[in-house]
C-alpha atoms as a PDB file:
ATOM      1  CA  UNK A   1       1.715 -62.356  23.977  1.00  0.00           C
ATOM      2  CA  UNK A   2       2.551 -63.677  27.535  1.00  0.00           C
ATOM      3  CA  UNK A   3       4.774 -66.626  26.948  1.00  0.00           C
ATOM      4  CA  UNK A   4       5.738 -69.025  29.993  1.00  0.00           C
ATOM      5  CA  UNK A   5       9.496 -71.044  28.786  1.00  0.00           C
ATOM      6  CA  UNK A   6       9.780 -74.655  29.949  1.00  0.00           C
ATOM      7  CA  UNK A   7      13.863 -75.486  30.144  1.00  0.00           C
ATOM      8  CA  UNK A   8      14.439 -71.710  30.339  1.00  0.00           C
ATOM      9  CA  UNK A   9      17.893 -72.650  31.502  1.00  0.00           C
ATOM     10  CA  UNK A  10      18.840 -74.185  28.239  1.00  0.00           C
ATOM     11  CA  UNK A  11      20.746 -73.343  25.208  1.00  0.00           C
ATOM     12  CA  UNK A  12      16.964 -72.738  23.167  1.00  0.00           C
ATOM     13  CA  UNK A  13      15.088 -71.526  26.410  1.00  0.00           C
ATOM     14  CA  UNK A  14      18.007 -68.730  26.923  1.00  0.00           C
ATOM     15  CA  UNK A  15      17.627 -67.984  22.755  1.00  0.00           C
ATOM     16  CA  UNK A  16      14.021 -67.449  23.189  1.00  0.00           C
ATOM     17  CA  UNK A  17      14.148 -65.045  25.966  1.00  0.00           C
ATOM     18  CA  UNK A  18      17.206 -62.898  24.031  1.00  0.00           C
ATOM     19  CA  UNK A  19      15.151 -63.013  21.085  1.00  0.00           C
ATOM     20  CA  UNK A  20      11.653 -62.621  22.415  1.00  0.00           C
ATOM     21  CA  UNK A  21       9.589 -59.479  19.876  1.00  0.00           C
ATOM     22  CA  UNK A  22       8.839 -56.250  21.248  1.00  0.00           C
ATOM     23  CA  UNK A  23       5.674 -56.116  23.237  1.00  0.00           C
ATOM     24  CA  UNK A  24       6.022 -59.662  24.630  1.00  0.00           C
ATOM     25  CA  UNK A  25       5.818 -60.671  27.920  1.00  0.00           C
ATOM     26  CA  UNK A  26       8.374 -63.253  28.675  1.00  0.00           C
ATOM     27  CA  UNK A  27       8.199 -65.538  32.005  1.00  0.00           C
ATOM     28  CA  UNK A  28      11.226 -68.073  32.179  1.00  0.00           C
ATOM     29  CA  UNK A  29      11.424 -69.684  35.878  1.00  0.00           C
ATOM     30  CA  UNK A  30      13.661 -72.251  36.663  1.00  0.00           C
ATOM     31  CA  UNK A  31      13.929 -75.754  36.932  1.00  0.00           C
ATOM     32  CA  UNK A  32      13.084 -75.836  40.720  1.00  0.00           C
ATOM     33  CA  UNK A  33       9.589 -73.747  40.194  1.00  0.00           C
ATOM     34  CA  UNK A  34       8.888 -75.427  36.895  1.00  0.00           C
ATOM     35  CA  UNK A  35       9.175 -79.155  37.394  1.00  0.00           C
ATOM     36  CA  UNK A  36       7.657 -80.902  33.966  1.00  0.00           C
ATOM     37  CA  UNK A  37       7.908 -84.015  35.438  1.00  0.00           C
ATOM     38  CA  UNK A  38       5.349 -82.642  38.201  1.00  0.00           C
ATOM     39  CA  UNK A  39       1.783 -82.349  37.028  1.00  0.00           C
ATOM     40  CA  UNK A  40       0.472 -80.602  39.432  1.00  0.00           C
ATOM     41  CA  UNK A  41       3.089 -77.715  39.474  1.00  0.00           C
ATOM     42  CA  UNK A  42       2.969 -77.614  35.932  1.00  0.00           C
ATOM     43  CA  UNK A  43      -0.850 -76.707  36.254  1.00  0.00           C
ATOM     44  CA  UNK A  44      -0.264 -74.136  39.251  1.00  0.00           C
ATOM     45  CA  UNK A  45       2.526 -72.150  37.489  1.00  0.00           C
ATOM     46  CA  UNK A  46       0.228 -72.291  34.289  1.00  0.00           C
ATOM     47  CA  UNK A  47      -2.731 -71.384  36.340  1.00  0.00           C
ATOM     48  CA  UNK A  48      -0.685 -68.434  38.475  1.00  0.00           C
ATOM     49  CA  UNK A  49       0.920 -67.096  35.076  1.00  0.00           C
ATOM     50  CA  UNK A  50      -2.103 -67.452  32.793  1.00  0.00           C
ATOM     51  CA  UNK A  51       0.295 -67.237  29.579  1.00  0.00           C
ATOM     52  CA  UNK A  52      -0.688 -67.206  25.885  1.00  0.00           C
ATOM     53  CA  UNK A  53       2.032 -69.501  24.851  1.00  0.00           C
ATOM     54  CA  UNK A  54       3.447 -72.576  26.599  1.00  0.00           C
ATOM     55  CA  UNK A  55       6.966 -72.754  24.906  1.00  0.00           C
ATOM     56  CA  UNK A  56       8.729 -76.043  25.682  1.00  0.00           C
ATOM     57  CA  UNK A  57      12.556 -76.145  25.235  1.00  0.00           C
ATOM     58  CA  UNK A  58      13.381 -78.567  27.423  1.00  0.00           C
ATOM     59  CA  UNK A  59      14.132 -82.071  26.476  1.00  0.00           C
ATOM     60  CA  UNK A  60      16.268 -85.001  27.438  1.00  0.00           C
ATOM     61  CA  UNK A  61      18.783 -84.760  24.769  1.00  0.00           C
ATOM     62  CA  UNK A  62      21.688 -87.474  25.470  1.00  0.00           C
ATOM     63  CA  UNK A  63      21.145 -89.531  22.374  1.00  0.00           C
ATOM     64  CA  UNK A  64      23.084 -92.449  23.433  1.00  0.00           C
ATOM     65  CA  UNK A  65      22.668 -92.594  27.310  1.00  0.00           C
ATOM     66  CA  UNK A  66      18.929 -92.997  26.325  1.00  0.00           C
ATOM     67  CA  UNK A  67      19.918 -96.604  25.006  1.00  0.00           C
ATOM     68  CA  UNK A  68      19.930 -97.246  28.626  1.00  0.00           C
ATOM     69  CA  UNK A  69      18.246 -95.079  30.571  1.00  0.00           C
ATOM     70  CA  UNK A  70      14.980 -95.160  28.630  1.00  0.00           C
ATOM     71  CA  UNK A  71      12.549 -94.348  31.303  1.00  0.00           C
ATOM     72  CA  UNK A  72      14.405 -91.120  32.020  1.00  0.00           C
ATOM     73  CA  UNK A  73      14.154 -89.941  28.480  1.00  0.00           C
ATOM     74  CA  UNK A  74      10.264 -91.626  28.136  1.00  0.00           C
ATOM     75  CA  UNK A  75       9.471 -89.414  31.020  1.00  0.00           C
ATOM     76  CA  UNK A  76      10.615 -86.391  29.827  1.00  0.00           C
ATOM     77  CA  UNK A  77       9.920 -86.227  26.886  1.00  0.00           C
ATOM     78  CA  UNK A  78       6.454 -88.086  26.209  1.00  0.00           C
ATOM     79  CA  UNK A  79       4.780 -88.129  30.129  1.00  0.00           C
ATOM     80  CA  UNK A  80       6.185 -84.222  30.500  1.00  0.00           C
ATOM     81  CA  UNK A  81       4.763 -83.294  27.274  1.00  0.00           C
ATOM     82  CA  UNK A  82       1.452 -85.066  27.933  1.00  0.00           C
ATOM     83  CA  UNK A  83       1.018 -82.894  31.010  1.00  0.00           C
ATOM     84  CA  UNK A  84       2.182 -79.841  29.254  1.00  0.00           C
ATOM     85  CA  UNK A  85      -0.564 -80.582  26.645  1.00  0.00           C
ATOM     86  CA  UNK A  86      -3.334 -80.965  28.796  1.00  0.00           C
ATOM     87  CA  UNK A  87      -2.366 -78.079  30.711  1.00  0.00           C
ATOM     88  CA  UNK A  88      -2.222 -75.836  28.199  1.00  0.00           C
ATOM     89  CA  UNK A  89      -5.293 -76.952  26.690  1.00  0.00           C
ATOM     90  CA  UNK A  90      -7.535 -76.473  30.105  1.00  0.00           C
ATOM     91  CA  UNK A  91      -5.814 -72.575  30.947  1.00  0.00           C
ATOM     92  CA  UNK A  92      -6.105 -71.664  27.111  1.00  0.00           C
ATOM     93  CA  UNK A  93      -2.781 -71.390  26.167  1.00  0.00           C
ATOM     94  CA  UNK A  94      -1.285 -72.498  23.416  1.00  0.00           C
ATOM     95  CA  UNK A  95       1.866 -75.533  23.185  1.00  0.00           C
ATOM     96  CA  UNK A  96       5.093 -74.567  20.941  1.00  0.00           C
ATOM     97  CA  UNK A  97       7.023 -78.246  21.389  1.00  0.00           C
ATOM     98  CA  UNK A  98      10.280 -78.545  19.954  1.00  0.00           C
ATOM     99  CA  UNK A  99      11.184 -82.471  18.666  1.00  0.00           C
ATOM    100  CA  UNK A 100      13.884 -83.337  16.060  1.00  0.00           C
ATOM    101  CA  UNK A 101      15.187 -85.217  13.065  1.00  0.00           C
ATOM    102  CA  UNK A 102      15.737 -88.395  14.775  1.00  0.00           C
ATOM    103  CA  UNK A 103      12.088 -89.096  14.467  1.00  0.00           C
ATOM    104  CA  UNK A 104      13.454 -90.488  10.451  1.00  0.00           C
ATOM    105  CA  UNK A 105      15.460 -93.226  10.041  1.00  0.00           C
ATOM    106  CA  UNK A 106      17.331 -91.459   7.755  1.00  0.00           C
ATOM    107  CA  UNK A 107      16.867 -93.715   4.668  1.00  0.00           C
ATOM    108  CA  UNK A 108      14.903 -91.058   2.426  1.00  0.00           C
ATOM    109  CA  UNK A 109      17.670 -89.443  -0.766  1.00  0.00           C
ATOM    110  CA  UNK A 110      15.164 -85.796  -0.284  1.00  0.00           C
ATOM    111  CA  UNK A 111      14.582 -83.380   2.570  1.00  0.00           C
ATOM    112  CA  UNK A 112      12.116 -85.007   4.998  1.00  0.00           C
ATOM    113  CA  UNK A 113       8.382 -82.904   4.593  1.00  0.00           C
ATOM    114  CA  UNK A 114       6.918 -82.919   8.303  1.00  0.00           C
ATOM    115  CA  UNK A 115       4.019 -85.121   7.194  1.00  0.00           C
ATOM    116  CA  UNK A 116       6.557 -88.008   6.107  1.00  0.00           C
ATOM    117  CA  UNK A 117       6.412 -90.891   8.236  1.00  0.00           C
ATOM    118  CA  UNK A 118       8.306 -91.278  11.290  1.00  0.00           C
ATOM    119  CA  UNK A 119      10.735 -94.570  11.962  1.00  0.00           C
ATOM    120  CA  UNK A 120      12.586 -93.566  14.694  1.00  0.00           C
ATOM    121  CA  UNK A 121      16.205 -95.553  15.251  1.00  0.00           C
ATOM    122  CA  UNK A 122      16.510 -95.547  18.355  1.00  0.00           C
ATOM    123  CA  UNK A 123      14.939 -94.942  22.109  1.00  0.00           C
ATOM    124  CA  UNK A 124      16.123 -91.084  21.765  1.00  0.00           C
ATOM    125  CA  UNK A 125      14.186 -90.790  19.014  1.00  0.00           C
ATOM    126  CA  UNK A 126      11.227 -92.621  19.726  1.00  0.00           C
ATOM    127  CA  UNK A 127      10.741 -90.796  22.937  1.00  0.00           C
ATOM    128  CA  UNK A 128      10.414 -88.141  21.220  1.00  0.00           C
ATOM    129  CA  UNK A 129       8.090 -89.055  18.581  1.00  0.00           C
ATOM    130  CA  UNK A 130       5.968 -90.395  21.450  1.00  0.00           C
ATOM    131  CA  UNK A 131       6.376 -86.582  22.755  1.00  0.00           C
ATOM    132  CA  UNK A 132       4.959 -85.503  19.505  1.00  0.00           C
ATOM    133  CA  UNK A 133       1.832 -87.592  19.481  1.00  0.00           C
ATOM    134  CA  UNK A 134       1.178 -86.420  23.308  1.00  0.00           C
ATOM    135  CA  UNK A 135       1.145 -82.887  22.038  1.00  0.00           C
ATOM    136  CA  UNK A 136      -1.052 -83.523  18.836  1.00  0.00           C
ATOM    137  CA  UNK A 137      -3.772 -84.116  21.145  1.00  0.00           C
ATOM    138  CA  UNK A 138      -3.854 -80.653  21.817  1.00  0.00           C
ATOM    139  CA  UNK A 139      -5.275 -79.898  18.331  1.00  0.00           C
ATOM    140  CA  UNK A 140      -3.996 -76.436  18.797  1.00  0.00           C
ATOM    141  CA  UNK A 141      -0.384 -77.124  19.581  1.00  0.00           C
ATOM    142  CA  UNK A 142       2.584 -75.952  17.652  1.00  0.00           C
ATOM    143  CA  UNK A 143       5.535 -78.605  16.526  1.00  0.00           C
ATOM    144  CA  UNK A 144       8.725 -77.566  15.229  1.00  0.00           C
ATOM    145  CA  UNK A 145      11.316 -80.318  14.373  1.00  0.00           C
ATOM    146  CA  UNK A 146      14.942 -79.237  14.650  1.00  0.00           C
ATOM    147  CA  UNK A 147      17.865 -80.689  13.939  1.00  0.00           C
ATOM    148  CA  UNK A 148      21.798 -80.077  14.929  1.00  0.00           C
ATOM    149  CA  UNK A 149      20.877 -77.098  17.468  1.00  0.00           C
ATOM    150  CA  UNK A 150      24.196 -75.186  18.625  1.00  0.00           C
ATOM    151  CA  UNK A 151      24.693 -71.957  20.398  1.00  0.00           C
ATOM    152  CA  UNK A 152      27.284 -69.183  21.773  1.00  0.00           C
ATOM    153  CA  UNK A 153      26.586 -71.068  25.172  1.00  0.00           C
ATOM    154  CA  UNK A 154      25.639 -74.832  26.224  1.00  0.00           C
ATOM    155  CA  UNK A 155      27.050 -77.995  25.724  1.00  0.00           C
ATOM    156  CA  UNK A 156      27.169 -78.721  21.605  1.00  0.00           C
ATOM    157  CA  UNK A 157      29.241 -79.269  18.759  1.00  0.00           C
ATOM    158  CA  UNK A 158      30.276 -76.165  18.196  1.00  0.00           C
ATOM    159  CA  UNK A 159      32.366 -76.314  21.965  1.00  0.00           C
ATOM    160  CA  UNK A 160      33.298 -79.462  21.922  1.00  0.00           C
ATOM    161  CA  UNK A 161      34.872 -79.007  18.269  1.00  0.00           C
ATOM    162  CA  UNK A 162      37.006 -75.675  19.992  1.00  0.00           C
ATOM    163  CA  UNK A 163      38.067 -77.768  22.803  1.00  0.00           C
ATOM    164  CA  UNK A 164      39.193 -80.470  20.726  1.00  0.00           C
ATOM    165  CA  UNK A 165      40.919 -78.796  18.321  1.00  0.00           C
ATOM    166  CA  UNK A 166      43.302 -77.020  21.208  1.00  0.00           C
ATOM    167  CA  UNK A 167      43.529 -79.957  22.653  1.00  0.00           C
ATOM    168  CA  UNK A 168      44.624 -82.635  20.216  1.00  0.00           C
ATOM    169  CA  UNK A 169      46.930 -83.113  17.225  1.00  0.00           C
ATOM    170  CA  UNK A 170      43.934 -84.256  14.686  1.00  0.00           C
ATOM    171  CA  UNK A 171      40.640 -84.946  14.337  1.00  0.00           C
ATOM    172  CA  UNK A 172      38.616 -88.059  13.082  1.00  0.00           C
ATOM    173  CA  UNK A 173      34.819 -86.432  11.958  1.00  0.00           C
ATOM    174  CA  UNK A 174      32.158 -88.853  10.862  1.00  0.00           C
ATOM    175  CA  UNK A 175      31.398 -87.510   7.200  1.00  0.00           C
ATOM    176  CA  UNK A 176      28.688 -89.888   5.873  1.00  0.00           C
ATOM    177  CA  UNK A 177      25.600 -88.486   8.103  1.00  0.00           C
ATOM    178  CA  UNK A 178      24.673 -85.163   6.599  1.00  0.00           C
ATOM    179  CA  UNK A 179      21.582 -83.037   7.819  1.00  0.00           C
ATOM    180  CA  UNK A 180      21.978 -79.025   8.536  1.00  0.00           C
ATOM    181  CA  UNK A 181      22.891 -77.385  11.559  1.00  0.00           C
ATOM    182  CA  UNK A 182      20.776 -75.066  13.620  1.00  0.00           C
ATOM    183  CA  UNK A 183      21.992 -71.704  15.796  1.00  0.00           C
ATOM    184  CA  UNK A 184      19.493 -71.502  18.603  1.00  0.00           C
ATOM    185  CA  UNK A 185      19.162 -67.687  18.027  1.00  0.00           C
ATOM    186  CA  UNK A 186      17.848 -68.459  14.424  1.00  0.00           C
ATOM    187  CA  UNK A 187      15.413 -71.227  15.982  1.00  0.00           C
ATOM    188  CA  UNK A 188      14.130 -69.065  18.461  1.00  0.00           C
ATOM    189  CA  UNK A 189      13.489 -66.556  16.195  1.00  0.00           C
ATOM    190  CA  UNK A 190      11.139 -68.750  14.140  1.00  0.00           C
ATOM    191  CA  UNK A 191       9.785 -69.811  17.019  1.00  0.00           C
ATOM    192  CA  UNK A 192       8.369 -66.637  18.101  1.00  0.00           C
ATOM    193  CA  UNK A 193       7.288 -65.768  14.190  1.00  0.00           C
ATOM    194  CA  UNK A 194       5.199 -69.232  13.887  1.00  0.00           C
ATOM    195  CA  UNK A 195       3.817 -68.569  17.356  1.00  0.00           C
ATOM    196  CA  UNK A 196       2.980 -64.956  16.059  1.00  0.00           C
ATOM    197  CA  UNK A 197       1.063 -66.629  12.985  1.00  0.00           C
ATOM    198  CA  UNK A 198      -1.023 -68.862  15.613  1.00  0.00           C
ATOM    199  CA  UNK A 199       0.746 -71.598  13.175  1.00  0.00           C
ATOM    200  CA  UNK A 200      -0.433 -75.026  14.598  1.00  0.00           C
ATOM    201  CA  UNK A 201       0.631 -78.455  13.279  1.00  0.00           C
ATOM    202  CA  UNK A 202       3.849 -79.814  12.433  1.00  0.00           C
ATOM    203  CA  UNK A 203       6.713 -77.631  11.092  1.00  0.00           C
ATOM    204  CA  UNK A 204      10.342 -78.057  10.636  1.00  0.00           C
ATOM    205  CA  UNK A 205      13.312 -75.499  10.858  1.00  0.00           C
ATOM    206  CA  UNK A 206      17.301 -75.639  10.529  1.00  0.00           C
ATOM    207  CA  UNK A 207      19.430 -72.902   9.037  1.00  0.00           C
ATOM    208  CA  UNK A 208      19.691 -73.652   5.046  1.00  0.00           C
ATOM    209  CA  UNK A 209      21.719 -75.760   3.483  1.00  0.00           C
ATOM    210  CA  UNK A 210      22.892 -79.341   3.656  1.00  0.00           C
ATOM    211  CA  UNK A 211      26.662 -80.678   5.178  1.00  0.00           C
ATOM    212  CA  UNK A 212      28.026 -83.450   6.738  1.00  0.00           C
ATOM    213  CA  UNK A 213      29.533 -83.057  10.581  1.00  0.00           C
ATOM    214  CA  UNK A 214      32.885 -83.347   8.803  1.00  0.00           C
ATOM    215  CA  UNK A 215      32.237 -80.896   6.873  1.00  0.00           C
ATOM    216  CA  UNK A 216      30.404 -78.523   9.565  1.00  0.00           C
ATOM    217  CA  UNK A 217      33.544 -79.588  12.162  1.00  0.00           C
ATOM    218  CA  UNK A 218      36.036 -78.293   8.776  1.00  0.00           C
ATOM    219  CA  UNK A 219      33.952 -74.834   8.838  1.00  0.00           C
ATOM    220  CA  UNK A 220      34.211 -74.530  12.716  1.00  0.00           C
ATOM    221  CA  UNK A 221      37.957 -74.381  12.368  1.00  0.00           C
ATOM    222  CA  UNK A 222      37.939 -72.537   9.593  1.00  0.00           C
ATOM    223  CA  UNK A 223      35.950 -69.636  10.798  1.00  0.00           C
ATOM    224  CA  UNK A 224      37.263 -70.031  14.509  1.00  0.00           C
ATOM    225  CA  UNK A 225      41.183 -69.077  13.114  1.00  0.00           C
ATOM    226  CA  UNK A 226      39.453 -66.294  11.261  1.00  0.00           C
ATOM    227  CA  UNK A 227      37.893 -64.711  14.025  1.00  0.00           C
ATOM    228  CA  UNK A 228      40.932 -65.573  16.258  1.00  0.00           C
ATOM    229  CA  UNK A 229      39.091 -68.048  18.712  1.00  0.00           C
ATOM    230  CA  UNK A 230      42.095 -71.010  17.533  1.00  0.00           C
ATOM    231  CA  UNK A 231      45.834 -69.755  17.109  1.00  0.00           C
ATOM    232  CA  UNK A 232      46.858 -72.970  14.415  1.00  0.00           C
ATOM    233  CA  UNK A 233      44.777 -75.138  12.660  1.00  0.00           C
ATOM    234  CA  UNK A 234      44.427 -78.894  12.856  1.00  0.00           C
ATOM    235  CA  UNK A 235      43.967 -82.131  10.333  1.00  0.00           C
ATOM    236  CA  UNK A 236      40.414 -82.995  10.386  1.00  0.00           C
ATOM    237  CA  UNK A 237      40.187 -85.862   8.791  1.00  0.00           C
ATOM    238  CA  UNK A 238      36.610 -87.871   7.586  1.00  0.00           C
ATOM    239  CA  UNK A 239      35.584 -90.958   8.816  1.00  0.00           C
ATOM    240  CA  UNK A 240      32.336 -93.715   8.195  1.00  0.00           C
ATOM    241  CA  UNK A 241      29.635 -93.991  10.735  1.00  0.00           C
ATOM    242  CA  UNK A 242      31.089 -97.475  11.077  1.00  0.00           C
ATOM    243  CA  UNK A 243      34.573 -96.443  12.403  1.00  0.00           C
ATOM    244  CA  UNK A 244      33.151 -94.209  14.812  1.00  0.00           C
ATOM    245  CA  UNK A 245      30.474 -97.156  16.828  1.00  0.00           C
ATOM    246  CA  UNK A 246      27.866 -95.568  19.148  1.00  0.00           C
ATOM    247  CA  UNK A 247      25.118 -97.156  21.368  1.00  0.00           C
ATOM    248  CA  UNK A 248      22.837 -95.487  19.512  1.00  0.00           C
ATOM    249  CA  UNK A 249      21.863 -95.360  15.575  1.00  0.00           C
ATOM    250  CA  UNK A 250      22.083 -92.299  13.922  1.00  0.00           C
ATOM    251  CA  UNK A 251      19.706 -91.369  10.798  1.00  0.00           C
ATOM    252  CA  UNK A 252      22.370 -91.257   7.575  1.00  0.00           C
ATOM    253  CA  UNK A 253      20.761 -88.521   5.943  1.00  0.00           C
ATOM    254  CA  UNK A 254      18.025 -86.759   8.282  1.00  0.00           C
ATOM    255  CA  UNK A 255      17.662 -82.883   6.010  1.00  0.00           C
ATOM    256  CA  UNK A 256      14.314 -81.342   6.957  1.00  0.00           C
ATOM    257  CA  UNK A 257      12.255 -79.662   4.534  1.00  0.00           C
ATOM    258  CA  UNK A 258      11.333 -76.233   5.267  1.00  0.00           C
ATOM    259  CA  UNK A 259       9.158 -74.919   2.593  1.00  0.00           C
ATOM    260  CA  UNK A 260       5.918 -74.393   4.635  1.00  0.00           C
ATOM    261  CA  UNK A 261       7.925 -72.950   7.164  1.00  0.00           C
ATOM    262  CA  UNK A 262       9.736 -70.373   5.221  1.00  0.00           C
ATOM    263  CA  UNK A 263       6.480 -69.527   3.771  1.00  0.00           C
ATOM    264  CA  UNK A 264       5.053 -68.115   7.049  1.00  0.00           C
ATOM    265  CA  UNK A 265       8.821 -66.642   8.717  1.00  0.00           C
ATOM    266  CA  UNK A 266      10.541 -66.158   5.324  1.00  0.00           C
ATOM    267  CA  UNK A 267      14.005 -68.395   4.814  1.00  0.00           C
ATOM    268  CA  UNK A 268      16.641 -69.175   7.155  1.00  0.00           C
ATOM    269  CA  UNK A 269      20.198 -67.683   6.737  1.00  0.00           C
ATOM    270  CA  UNK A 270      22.902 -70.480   5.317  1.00  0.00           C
ATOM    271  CA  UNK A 271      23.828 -72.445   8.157  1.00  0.00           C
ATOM    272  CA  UNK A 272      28.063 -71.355   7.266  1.00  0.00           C
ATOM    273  CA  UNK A 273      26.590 -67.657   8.332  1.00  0.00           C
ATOM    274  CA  UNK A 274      24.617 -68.763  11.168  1.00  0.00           C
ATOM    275  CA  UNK A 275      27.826 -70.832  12.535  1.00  0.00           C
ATOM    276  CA  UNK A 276      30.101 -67.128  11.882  1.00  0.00           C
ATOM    277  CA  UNK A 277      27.476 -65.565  13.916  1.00  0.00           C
ATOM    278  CA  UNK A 278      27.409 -67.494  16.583  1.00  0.00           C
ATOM    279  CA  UNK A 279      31.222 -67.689  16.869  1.00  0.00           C
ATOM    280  CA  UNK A 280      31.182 -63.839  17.081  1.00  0.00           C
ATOM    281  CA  UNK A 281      29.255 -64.186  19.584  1.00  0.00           C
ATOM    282  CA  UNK A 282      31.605 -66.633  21.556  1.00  0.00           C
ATOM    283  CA  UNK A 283      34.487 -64.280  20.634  1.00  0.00           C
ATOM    284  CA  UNK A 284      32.994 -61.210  22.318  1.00  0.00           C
ATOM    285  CA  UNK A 285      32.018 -63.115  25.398  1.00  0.00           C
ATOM    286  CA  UNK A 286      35.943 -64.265  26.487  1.00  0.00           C
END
């Protein structure tokens, strides 16, 4: 497998390489040699590389600046995917897209199955379901949906929970939006096994089990002290979506199902174990 990484740079991009299976040839160039929004270096480094697998990991990912800055996020990631797509599709290689949860509108009381219909919120989310459509039109193309993605490095929950909690007396954490978290490590790792499978179609992937982000900002601390990365713990208390207003809507309840998933890369680890991994991980690298 020769695999060319778009957003190499990123917190899934840098996951794929560190996980990438023996035998694999892995090409991750940066930003400035990789441009997605730039169709015709997209088909030259495609064209110079001749890779297998086109993995995209990048994405515009700021949920509420989207509200407002909606071309941006349209560009990246519908147009970018589009040219990915057809790319791929003319050099013979084949598209792993990454999208997300916030393609539901969170009303459903079960795990979303990926062929439930999407009713996106907001302009975040409806880029990216636009993204999704652009790469189904490369009938060979590989979608994973992904939801809460953290990891030892990057800007994410898990970081801004540490800072926060050395930084301020208590914490307010909206507890009535549950989903599941997801380390990058595990993603990538299912990544590389679908890819593996020539899986193509729509799949999703988190780490197992269901919480709220009170209750994932509660296990934070509570592994963090174990593992030493907080001297004294904190009140966290829970809050409503409503006392915590955002420009954007988030889906109440947006749990993927995973059953046709597991069924190709075997089950993810519970996302508590995932999160105590990738602390470790943040410990050993101080």
């Amino acid at each position: 497998m020769i695999a060319l990484i778009a957003g190499a740079a990123g917190q899934l991009g840098r996951a794929l390489q560190a996980t990438a299976p023996a035998g694999a040839t892995v090409i991750a160039p940066d930003e400035a040699r990789f441009d997605i929004l730039d169709a015709a270096a997209v088909d030259a480094i495609i064209a110079e590389t001749r890779p297998t697998h086109l993995f995209n990991a990048a994405a515009y990912t700021a949920v509420d600046k989207a509200e407002t800055d909606a071309d941006t996020a349209h560009r990246v990631n519908a147009t970018a995917v589009a040219t990915l797509a057809t790319a791929a599709r003319a050099h013979g290689a084949k598209l792993v897209h990454i999208s997300t949860d916030f393609v539901f509108d969170g009303t459903a009381s079960t795990p979303y199955p990926p062929d439930a219909t999407p009713n996106p919120l907001g302009l975040y989310g409806a880029t990216k379901r636009a993204g999704e459509t652009a790469a189904l039109a490369n009938p060979d193309a590989l979608i994973v949906r992904t939801a809460w993605v953290y990891a030892a490095k990057g800007n994410n929950f898990v970081h801004t929970m540490l800072r926060l909690m050395r930084e301020r007396p208590e914490l307010r954490v909206v507890a009535d939006q549950v989903g599941t978290p997801t380390h990058a490590t595990g993603l990538a790792r299912a990544l590389w096994a679908l890819a593996a499978a020539n899986a193509r179609g729509i799949f999703h992937w988190t780490d197992a089990g269901v919480c709220s982000w009170y209750d994932f900002a509660v296990a934070i601390q509570e592994e963090a002290l174990a593992l030493g990365l907080l001297a004294t713990a904190i009140p966290i208390l829970p809050i409503r979506t409503t006392d915590y207003p955002t420009p954007a809507r988030r889906p109440a309840y947006s749990v993927l199902d995973k059953t046709d998933t597991w069924a190709l890369t075997g089950p993810a680890l519970p996302w508590r174990a995932e999160l105590r991994l990738c602390l470790q991980d943040i410990r050993d690298a101080a």
